[in-house]
PDB file of N, CA and C in Angstrom:
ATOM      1  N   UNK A   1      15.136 113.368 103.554  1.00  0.00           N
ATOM      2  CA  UNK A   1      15.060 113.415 102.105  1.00  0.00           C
ATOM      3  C   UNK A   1      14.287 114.672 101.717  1.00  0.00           C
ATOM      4  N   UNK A   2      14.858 115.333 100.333  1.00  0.00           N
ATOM      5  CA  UNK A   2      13.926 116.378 100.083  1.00  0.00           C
ATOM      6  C   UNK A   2      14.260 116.322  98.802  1.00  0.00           C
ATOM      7  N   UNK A   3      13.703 117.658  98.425  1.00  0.00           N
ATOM      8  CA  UNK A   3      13.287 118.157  96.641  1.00  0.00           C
ATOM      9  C   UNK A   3      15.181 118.003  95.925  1.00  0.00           C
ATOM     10  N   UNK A   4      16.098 117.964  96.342  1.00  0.00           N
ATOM     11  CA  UNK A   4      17.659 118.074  96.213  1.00  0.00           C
ATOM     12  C   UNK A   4      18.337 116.971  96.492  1.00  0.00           C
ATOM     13  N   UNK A   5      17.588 116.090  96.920  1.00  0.00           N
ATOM     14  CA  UNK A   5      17.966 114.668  97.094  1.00  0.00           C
ATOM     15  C   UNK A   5      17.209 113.581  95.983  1.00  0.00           C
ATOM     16  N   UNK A   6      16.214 114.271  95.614  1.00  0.00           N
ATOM     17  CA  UNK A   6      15.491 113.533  94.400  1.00  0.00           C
ATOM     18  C   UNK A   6      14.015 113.246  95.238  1.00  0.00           C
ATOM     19  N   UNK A   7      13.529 113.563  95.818  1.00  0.00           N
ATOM     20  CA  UNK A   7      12.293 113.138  96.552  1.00  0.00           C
ATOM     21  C   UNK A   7      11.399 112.974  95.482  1.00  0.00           C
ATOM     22  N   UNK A   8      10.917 113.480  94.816  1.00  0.00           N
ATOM     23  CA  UNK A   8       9.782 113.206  93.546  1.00  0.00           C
ATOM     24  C   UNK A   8      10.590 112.872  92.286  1.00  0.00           C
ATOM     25  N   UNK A   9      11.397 112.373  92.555  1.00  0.00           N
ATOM     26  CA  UNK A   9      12.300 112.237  91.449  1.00  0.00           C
ATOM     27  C   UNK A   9      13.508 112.748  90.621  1.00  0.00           C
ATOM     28  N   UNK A  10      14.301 112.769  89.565  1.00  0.00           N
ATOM     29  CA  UNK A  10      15.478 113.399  89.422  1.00  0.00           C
ATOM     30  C   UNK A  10      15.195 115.053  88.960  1.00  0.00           C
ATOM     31  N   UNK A  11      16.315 115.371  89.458  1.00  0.00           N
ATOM     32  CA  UNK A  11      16.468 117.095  89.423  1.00  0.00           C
ATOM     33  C   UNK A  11      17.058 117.133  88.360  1.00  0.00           C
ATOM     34  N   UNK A  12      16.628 118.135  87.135  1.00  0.00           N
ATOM     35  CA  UNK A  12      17.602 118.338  86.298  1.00  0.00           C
ATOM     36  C   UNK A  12      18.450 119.520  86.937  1.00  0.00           C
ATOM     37  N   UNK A  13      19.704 119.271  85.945  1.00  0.00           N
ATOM     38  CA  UNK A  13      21.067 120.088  86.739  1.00  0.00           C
ATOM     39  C   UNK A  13      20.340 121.300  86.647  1.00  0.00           C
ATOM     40  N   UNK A  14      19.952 121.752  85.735  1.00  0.00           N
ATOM     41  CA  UNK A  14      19.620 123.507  85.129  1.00  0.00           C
ATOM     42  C   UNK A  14      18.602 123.814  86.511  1.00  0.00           C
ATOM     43  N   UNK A  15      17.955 123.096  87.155  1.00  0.00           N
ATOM     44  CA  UNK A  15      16.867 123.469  88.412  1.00  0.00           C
ATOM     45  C   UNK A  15      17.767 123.584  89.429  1.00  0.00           C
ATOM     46  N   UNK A  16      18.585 122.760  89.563  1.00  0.00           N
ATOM     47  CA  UNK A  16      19.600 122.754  91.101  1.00  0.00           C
ATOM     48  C   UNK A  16      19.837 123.829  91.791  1.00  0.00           C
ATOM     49  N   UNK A  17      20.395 124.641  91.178  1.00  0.00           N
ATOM     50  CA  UNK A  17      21.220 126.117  91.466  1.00  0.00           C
ATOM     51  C   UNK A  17      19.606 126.708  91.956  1.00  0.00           C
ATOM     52  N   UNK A  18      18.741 126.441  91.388  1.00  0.00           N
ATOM     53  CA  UNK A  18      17.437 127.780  91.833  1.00  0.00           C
ATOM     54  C   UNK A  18      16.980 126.721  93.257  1.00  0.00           C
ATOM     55  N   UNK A  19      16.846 125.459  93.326  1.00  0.00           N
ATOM     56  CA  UNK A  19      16.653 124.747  94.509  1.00  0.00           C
ATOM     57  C   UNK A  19      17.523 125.133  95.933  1.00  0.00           C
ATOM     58  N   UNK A  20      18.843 124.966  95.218  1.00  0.00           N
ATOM     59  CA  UNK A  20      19.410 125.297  96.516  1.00  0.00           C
ATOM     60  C   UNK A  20      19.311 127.258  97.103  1.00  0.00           C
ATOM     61  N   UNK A  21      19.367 127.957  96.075  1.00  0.00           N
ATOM     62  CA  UNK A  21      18.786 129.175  96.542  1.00  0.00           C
ATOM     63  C   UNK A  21      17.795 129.453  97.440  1.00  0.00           C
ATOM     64  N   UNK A  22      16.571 128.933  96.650  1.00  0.00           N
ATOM     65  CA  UNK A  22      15.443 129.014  97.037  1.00  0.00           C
ATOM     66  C   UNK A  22      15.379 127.983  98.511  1.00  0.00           C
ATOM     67  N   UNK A  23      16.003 127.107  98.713  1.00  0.00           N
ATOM     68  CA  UNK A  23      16.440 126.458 100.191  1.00  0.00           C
ATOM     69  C   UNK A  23      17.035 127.485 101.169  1.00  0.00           C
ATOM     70  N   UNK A  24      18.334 128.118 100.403  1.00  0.00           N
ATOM     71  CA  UNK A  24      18.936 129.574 101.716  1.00  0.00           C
ATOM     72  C   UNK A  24      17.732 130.499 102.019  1.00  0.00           C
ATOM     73  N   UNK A  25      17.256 131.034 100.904  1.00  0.00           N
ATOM     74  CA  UNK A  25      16.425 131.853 101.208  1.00  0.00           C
ATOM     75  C   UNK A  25      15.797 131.819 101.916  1.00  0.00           C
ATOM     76  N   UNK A  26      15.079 130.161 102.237  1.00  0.00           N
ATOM     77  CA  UNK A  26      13.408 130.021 102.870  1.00  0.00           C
ATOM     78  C   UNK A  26      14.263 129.781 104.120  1.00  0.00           C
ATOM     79  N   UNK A  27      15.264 129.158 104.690  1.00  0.00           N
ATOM     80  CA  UNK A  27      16.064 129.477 105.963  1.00  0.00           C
ATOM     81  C   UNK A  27      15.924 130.952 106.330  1.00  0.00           C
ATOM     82  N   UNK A  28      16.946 131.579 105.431  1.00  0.00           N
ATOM     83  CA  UNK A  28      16.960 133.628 106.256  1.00  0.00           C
ATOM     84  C   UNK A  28      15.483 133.693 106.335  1.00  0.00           C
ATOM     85  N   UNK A  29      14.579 133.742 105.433  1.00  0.00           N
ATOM     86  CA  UNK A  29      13.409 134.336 105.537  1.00  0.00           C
ATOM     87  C   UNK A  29      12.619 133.638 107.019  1.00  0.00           C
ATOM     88  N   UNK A  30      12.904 132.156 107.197  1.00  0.00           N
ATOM     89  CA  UNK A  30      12.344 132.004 108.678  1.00  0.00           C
ATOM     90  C   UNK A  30      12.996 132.156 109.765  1.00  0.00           C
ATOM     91  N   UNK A  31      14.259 132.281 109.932  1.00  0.00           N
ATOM     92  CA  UNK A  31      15.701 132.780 110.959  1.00  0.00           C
ATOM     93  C   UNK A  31      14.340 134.154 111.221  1.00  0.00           C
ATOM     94  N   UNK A  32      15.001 135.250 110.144  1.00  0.00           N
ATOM     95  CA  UNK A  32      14.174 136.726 110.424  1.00  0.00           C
ATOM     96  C   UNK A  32      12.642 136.142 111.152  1.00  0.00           C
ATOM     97  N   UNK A  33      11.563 135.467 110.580  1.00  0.00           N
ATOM     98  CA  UNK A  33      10.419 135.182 111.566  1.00  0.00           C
ATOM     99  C   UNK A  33      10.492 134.987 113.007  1.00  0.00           C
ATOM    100  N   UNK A  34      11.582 134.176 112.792  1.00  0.00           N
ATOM    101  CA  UNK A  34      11.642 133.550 114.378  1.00  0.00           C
ATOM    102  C   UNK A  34      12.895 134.916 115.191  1.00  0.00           C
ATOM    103  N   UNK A  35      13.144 135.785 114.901  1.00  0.00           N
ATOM    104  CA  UNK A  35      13.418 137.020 115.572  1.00  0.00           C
ATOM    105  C   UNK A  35      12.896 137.832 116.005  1.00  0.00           C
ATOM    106  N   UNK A  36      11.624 137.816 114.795  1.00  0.00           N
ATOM    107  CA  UNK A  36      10.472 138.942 114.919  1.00  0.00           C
ATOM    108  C   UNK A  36       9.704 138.155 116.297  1.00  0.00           C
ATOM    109  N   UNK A  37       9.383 137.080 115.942  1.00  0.00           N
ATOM    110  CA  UNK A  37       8.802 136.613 117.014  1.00  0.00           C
ATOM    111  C   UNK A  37       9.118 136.937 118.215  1.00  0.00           C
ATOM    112  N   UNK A  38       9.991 136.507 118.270  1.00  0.00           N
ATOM    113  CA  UNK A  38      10.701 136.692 119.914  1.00  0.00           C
ATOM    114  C   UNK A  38      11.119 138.053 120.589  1.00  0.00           C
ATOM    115  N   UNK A  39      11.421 139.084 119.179  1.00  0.00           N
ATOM    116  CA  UNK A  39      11.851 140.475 119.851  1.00  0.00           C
ATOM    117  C   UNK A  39      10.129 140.691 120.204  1.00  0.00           C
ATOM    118  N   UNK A  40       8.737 140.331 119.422  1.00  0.00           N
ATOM    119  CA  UNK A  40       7.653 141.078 120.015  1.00  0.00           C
ATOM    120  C   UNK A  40       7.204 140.091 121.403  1.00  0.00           C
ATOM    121  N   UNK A  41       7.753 138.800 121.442  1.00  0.00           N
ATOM    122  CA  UNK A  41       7.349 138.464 122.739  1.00  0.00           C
ATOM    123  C   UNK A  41       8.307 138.900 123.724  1.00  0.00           C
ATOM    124  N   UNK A  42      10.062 139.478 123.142  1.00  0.00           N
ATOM    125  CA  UNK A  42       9.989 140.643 124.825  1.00  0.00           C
ATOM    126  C   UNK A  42       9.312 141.470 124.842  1.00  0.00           C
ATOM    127  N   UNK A  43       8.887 142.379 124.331  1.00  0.00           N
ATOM    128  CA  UNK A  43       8.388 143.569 123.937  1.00  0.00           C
ATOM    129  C   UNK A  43       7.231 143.677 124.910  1.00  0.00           C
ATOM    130  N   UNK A  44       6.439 142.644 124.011  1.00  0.00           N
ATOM    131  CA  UNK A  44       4.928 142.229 124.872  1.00  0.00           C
ATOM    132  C   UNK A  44       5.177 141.629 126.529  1.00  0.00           C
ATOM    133  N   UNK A  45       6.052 141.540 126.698  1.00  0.00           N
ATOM    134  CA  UNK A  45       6.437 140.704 128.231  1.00  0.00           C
ATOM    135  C   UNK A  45       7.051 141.785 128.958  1.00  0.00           C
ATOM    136  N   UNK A  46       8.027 142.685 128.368  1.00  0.00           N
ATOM    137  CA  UNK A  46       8.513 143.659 129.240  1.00  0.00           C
ATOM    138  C   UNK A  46       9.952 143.083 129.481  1.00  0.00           C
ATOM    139  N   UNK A  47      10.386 142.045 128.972  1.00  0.00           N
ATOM    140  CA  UNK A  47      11.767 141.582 128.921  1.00  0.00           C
ATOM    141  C   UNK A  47      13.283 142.891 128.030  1.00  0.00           C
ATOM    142  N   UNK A  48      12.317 143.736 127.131  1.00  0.00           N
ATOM    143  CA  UNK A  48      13.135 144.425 126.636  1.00  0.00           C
ATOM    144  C   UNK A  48      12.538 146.120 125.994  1.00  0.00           C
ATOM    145  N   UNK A  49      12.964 146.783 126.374  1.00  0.00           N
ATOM    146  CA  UNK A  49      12.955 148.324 126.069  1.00  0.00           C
ATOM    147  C   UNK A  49      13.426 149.057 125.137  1.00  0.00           C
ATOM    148  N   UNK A  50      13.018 149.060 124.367  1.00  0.00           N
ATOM    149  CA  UNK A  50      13.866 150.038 123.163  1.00  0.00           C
ATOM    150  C   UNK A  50      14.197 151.843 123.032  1.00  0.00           C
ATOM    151  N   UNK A  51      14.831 152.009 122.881  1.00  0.00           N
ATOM    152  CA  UNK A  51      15.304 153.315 122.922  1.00  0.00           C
ATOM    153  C   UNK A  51      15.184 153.824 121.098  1.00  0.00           C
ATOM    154  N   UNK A  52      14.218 154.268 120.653  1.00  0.00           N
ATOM    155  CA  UNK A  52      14.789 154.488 119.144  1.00  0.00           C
ATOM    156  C   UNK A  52      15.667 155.934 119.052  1.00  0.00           C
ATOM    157  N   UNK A  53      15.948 155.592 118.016  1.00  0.00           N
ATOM    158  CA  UNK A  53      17.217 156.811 117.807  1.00  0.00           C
ATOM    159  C   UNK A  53      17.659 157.310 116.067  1.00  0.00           C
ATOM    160  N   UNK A  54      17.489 157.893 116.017  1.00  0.00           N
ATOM    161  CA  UNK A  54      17.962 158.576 114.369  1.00  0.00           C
ATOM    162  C   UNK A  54      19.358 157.819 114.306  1.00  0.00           C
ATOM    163  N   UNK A  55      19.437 157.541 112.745  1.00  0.00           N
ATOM    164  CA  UNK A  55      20.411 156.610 112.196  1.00  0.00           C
ATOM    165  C   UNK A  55      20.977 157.158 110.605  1.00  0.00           C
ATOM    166  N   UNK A  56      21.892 156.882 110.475  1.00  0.00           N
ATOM    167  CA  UNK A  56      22.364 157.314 109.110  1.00  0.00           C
ATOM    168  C   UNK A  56      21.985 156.363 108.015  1.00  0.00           C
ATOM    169  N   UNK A  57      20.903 156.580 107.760  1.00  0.00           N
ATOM    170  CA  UNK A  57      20.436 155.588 107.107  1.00  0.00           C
ATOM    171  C   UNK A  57      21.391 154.896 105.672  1.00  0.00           C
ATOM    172  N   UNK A  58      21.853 155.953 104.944  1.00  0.00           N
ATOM    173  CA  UNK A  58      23.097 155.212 103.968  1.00  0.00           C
ATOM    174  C   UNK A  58      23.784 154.037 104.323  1.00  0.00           C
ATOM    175  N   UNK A  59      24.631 154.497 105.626  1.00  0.00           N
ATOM    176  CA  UNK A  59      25.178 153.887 106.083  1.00  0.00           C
ATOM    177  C   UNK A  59      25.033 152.311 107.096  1.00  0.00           C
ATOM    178  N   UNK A  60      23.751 152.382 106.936  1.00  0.00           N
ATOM    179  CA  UNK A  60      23.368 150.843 107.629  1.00  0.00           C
ATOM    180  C   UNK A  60      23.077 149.956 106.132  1.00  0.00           C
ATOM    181  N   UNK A  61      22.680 150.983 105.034  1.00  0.00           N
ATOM    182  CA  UNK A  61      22.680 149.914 104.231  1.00  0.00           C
ATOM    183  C   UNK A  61      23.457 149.200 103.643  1.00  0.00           C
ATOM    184  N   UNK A  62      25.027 150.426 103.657  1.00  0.00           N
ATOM    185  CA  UNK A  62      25.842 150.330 103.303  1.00  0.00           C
ATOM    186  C   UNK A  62      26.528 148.869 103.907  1.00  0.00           C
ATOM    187  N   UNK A  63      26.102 149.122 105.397  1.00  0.00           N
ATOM    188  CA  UNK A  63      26.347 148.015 106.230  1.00  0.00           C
ATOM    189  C   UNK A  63      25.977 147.001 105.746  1.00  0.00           C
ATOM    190  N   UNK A  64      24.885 146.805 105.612  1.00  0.00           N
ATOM    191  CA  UNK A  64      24.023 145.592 105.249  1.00  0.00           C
ATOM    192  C   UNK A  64      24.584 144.892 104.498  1.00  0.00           C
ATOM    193  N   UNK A  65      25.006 145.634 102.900  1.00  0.00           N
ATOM    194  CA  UNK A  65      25.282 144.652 101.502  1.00  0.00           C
ATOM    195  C   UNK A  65      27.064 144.517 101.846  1.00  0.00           C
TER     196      UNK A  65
END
């Protein structure tokens, strides 16, 4: 049960849409934590090596959206 199921009680409709947002969001935003995490515990372990490298930067953002 949670805040979208009625846990403290009824949701008005006009809140819904920002609930369930604010639900994706707080998922990606901890997905990304739990990446960071783990790329610095290879890092820190020696499991993984990075090579950095110049990037077209436009173009990854471009990627991105």
């Amino acid at each position: 049960m949670n805040f979208l199921d009625g846990l403290f009680g009824p949701i008005p409709d006009q809140h819904r849409p920002w609930l369930v947002l604010i639900r994706e969001q707080t998922a990606r935003l901890s997905a990304l934590v739990g990446d960071l995490r783990d790329l610095v515990h290879m890092e820190f372990h020696g499991d993984l090596r990075l090579s950095p490298e110049p990037v077209a930067l436009d173009a990854a953002i471009r990627g991105a959206l």
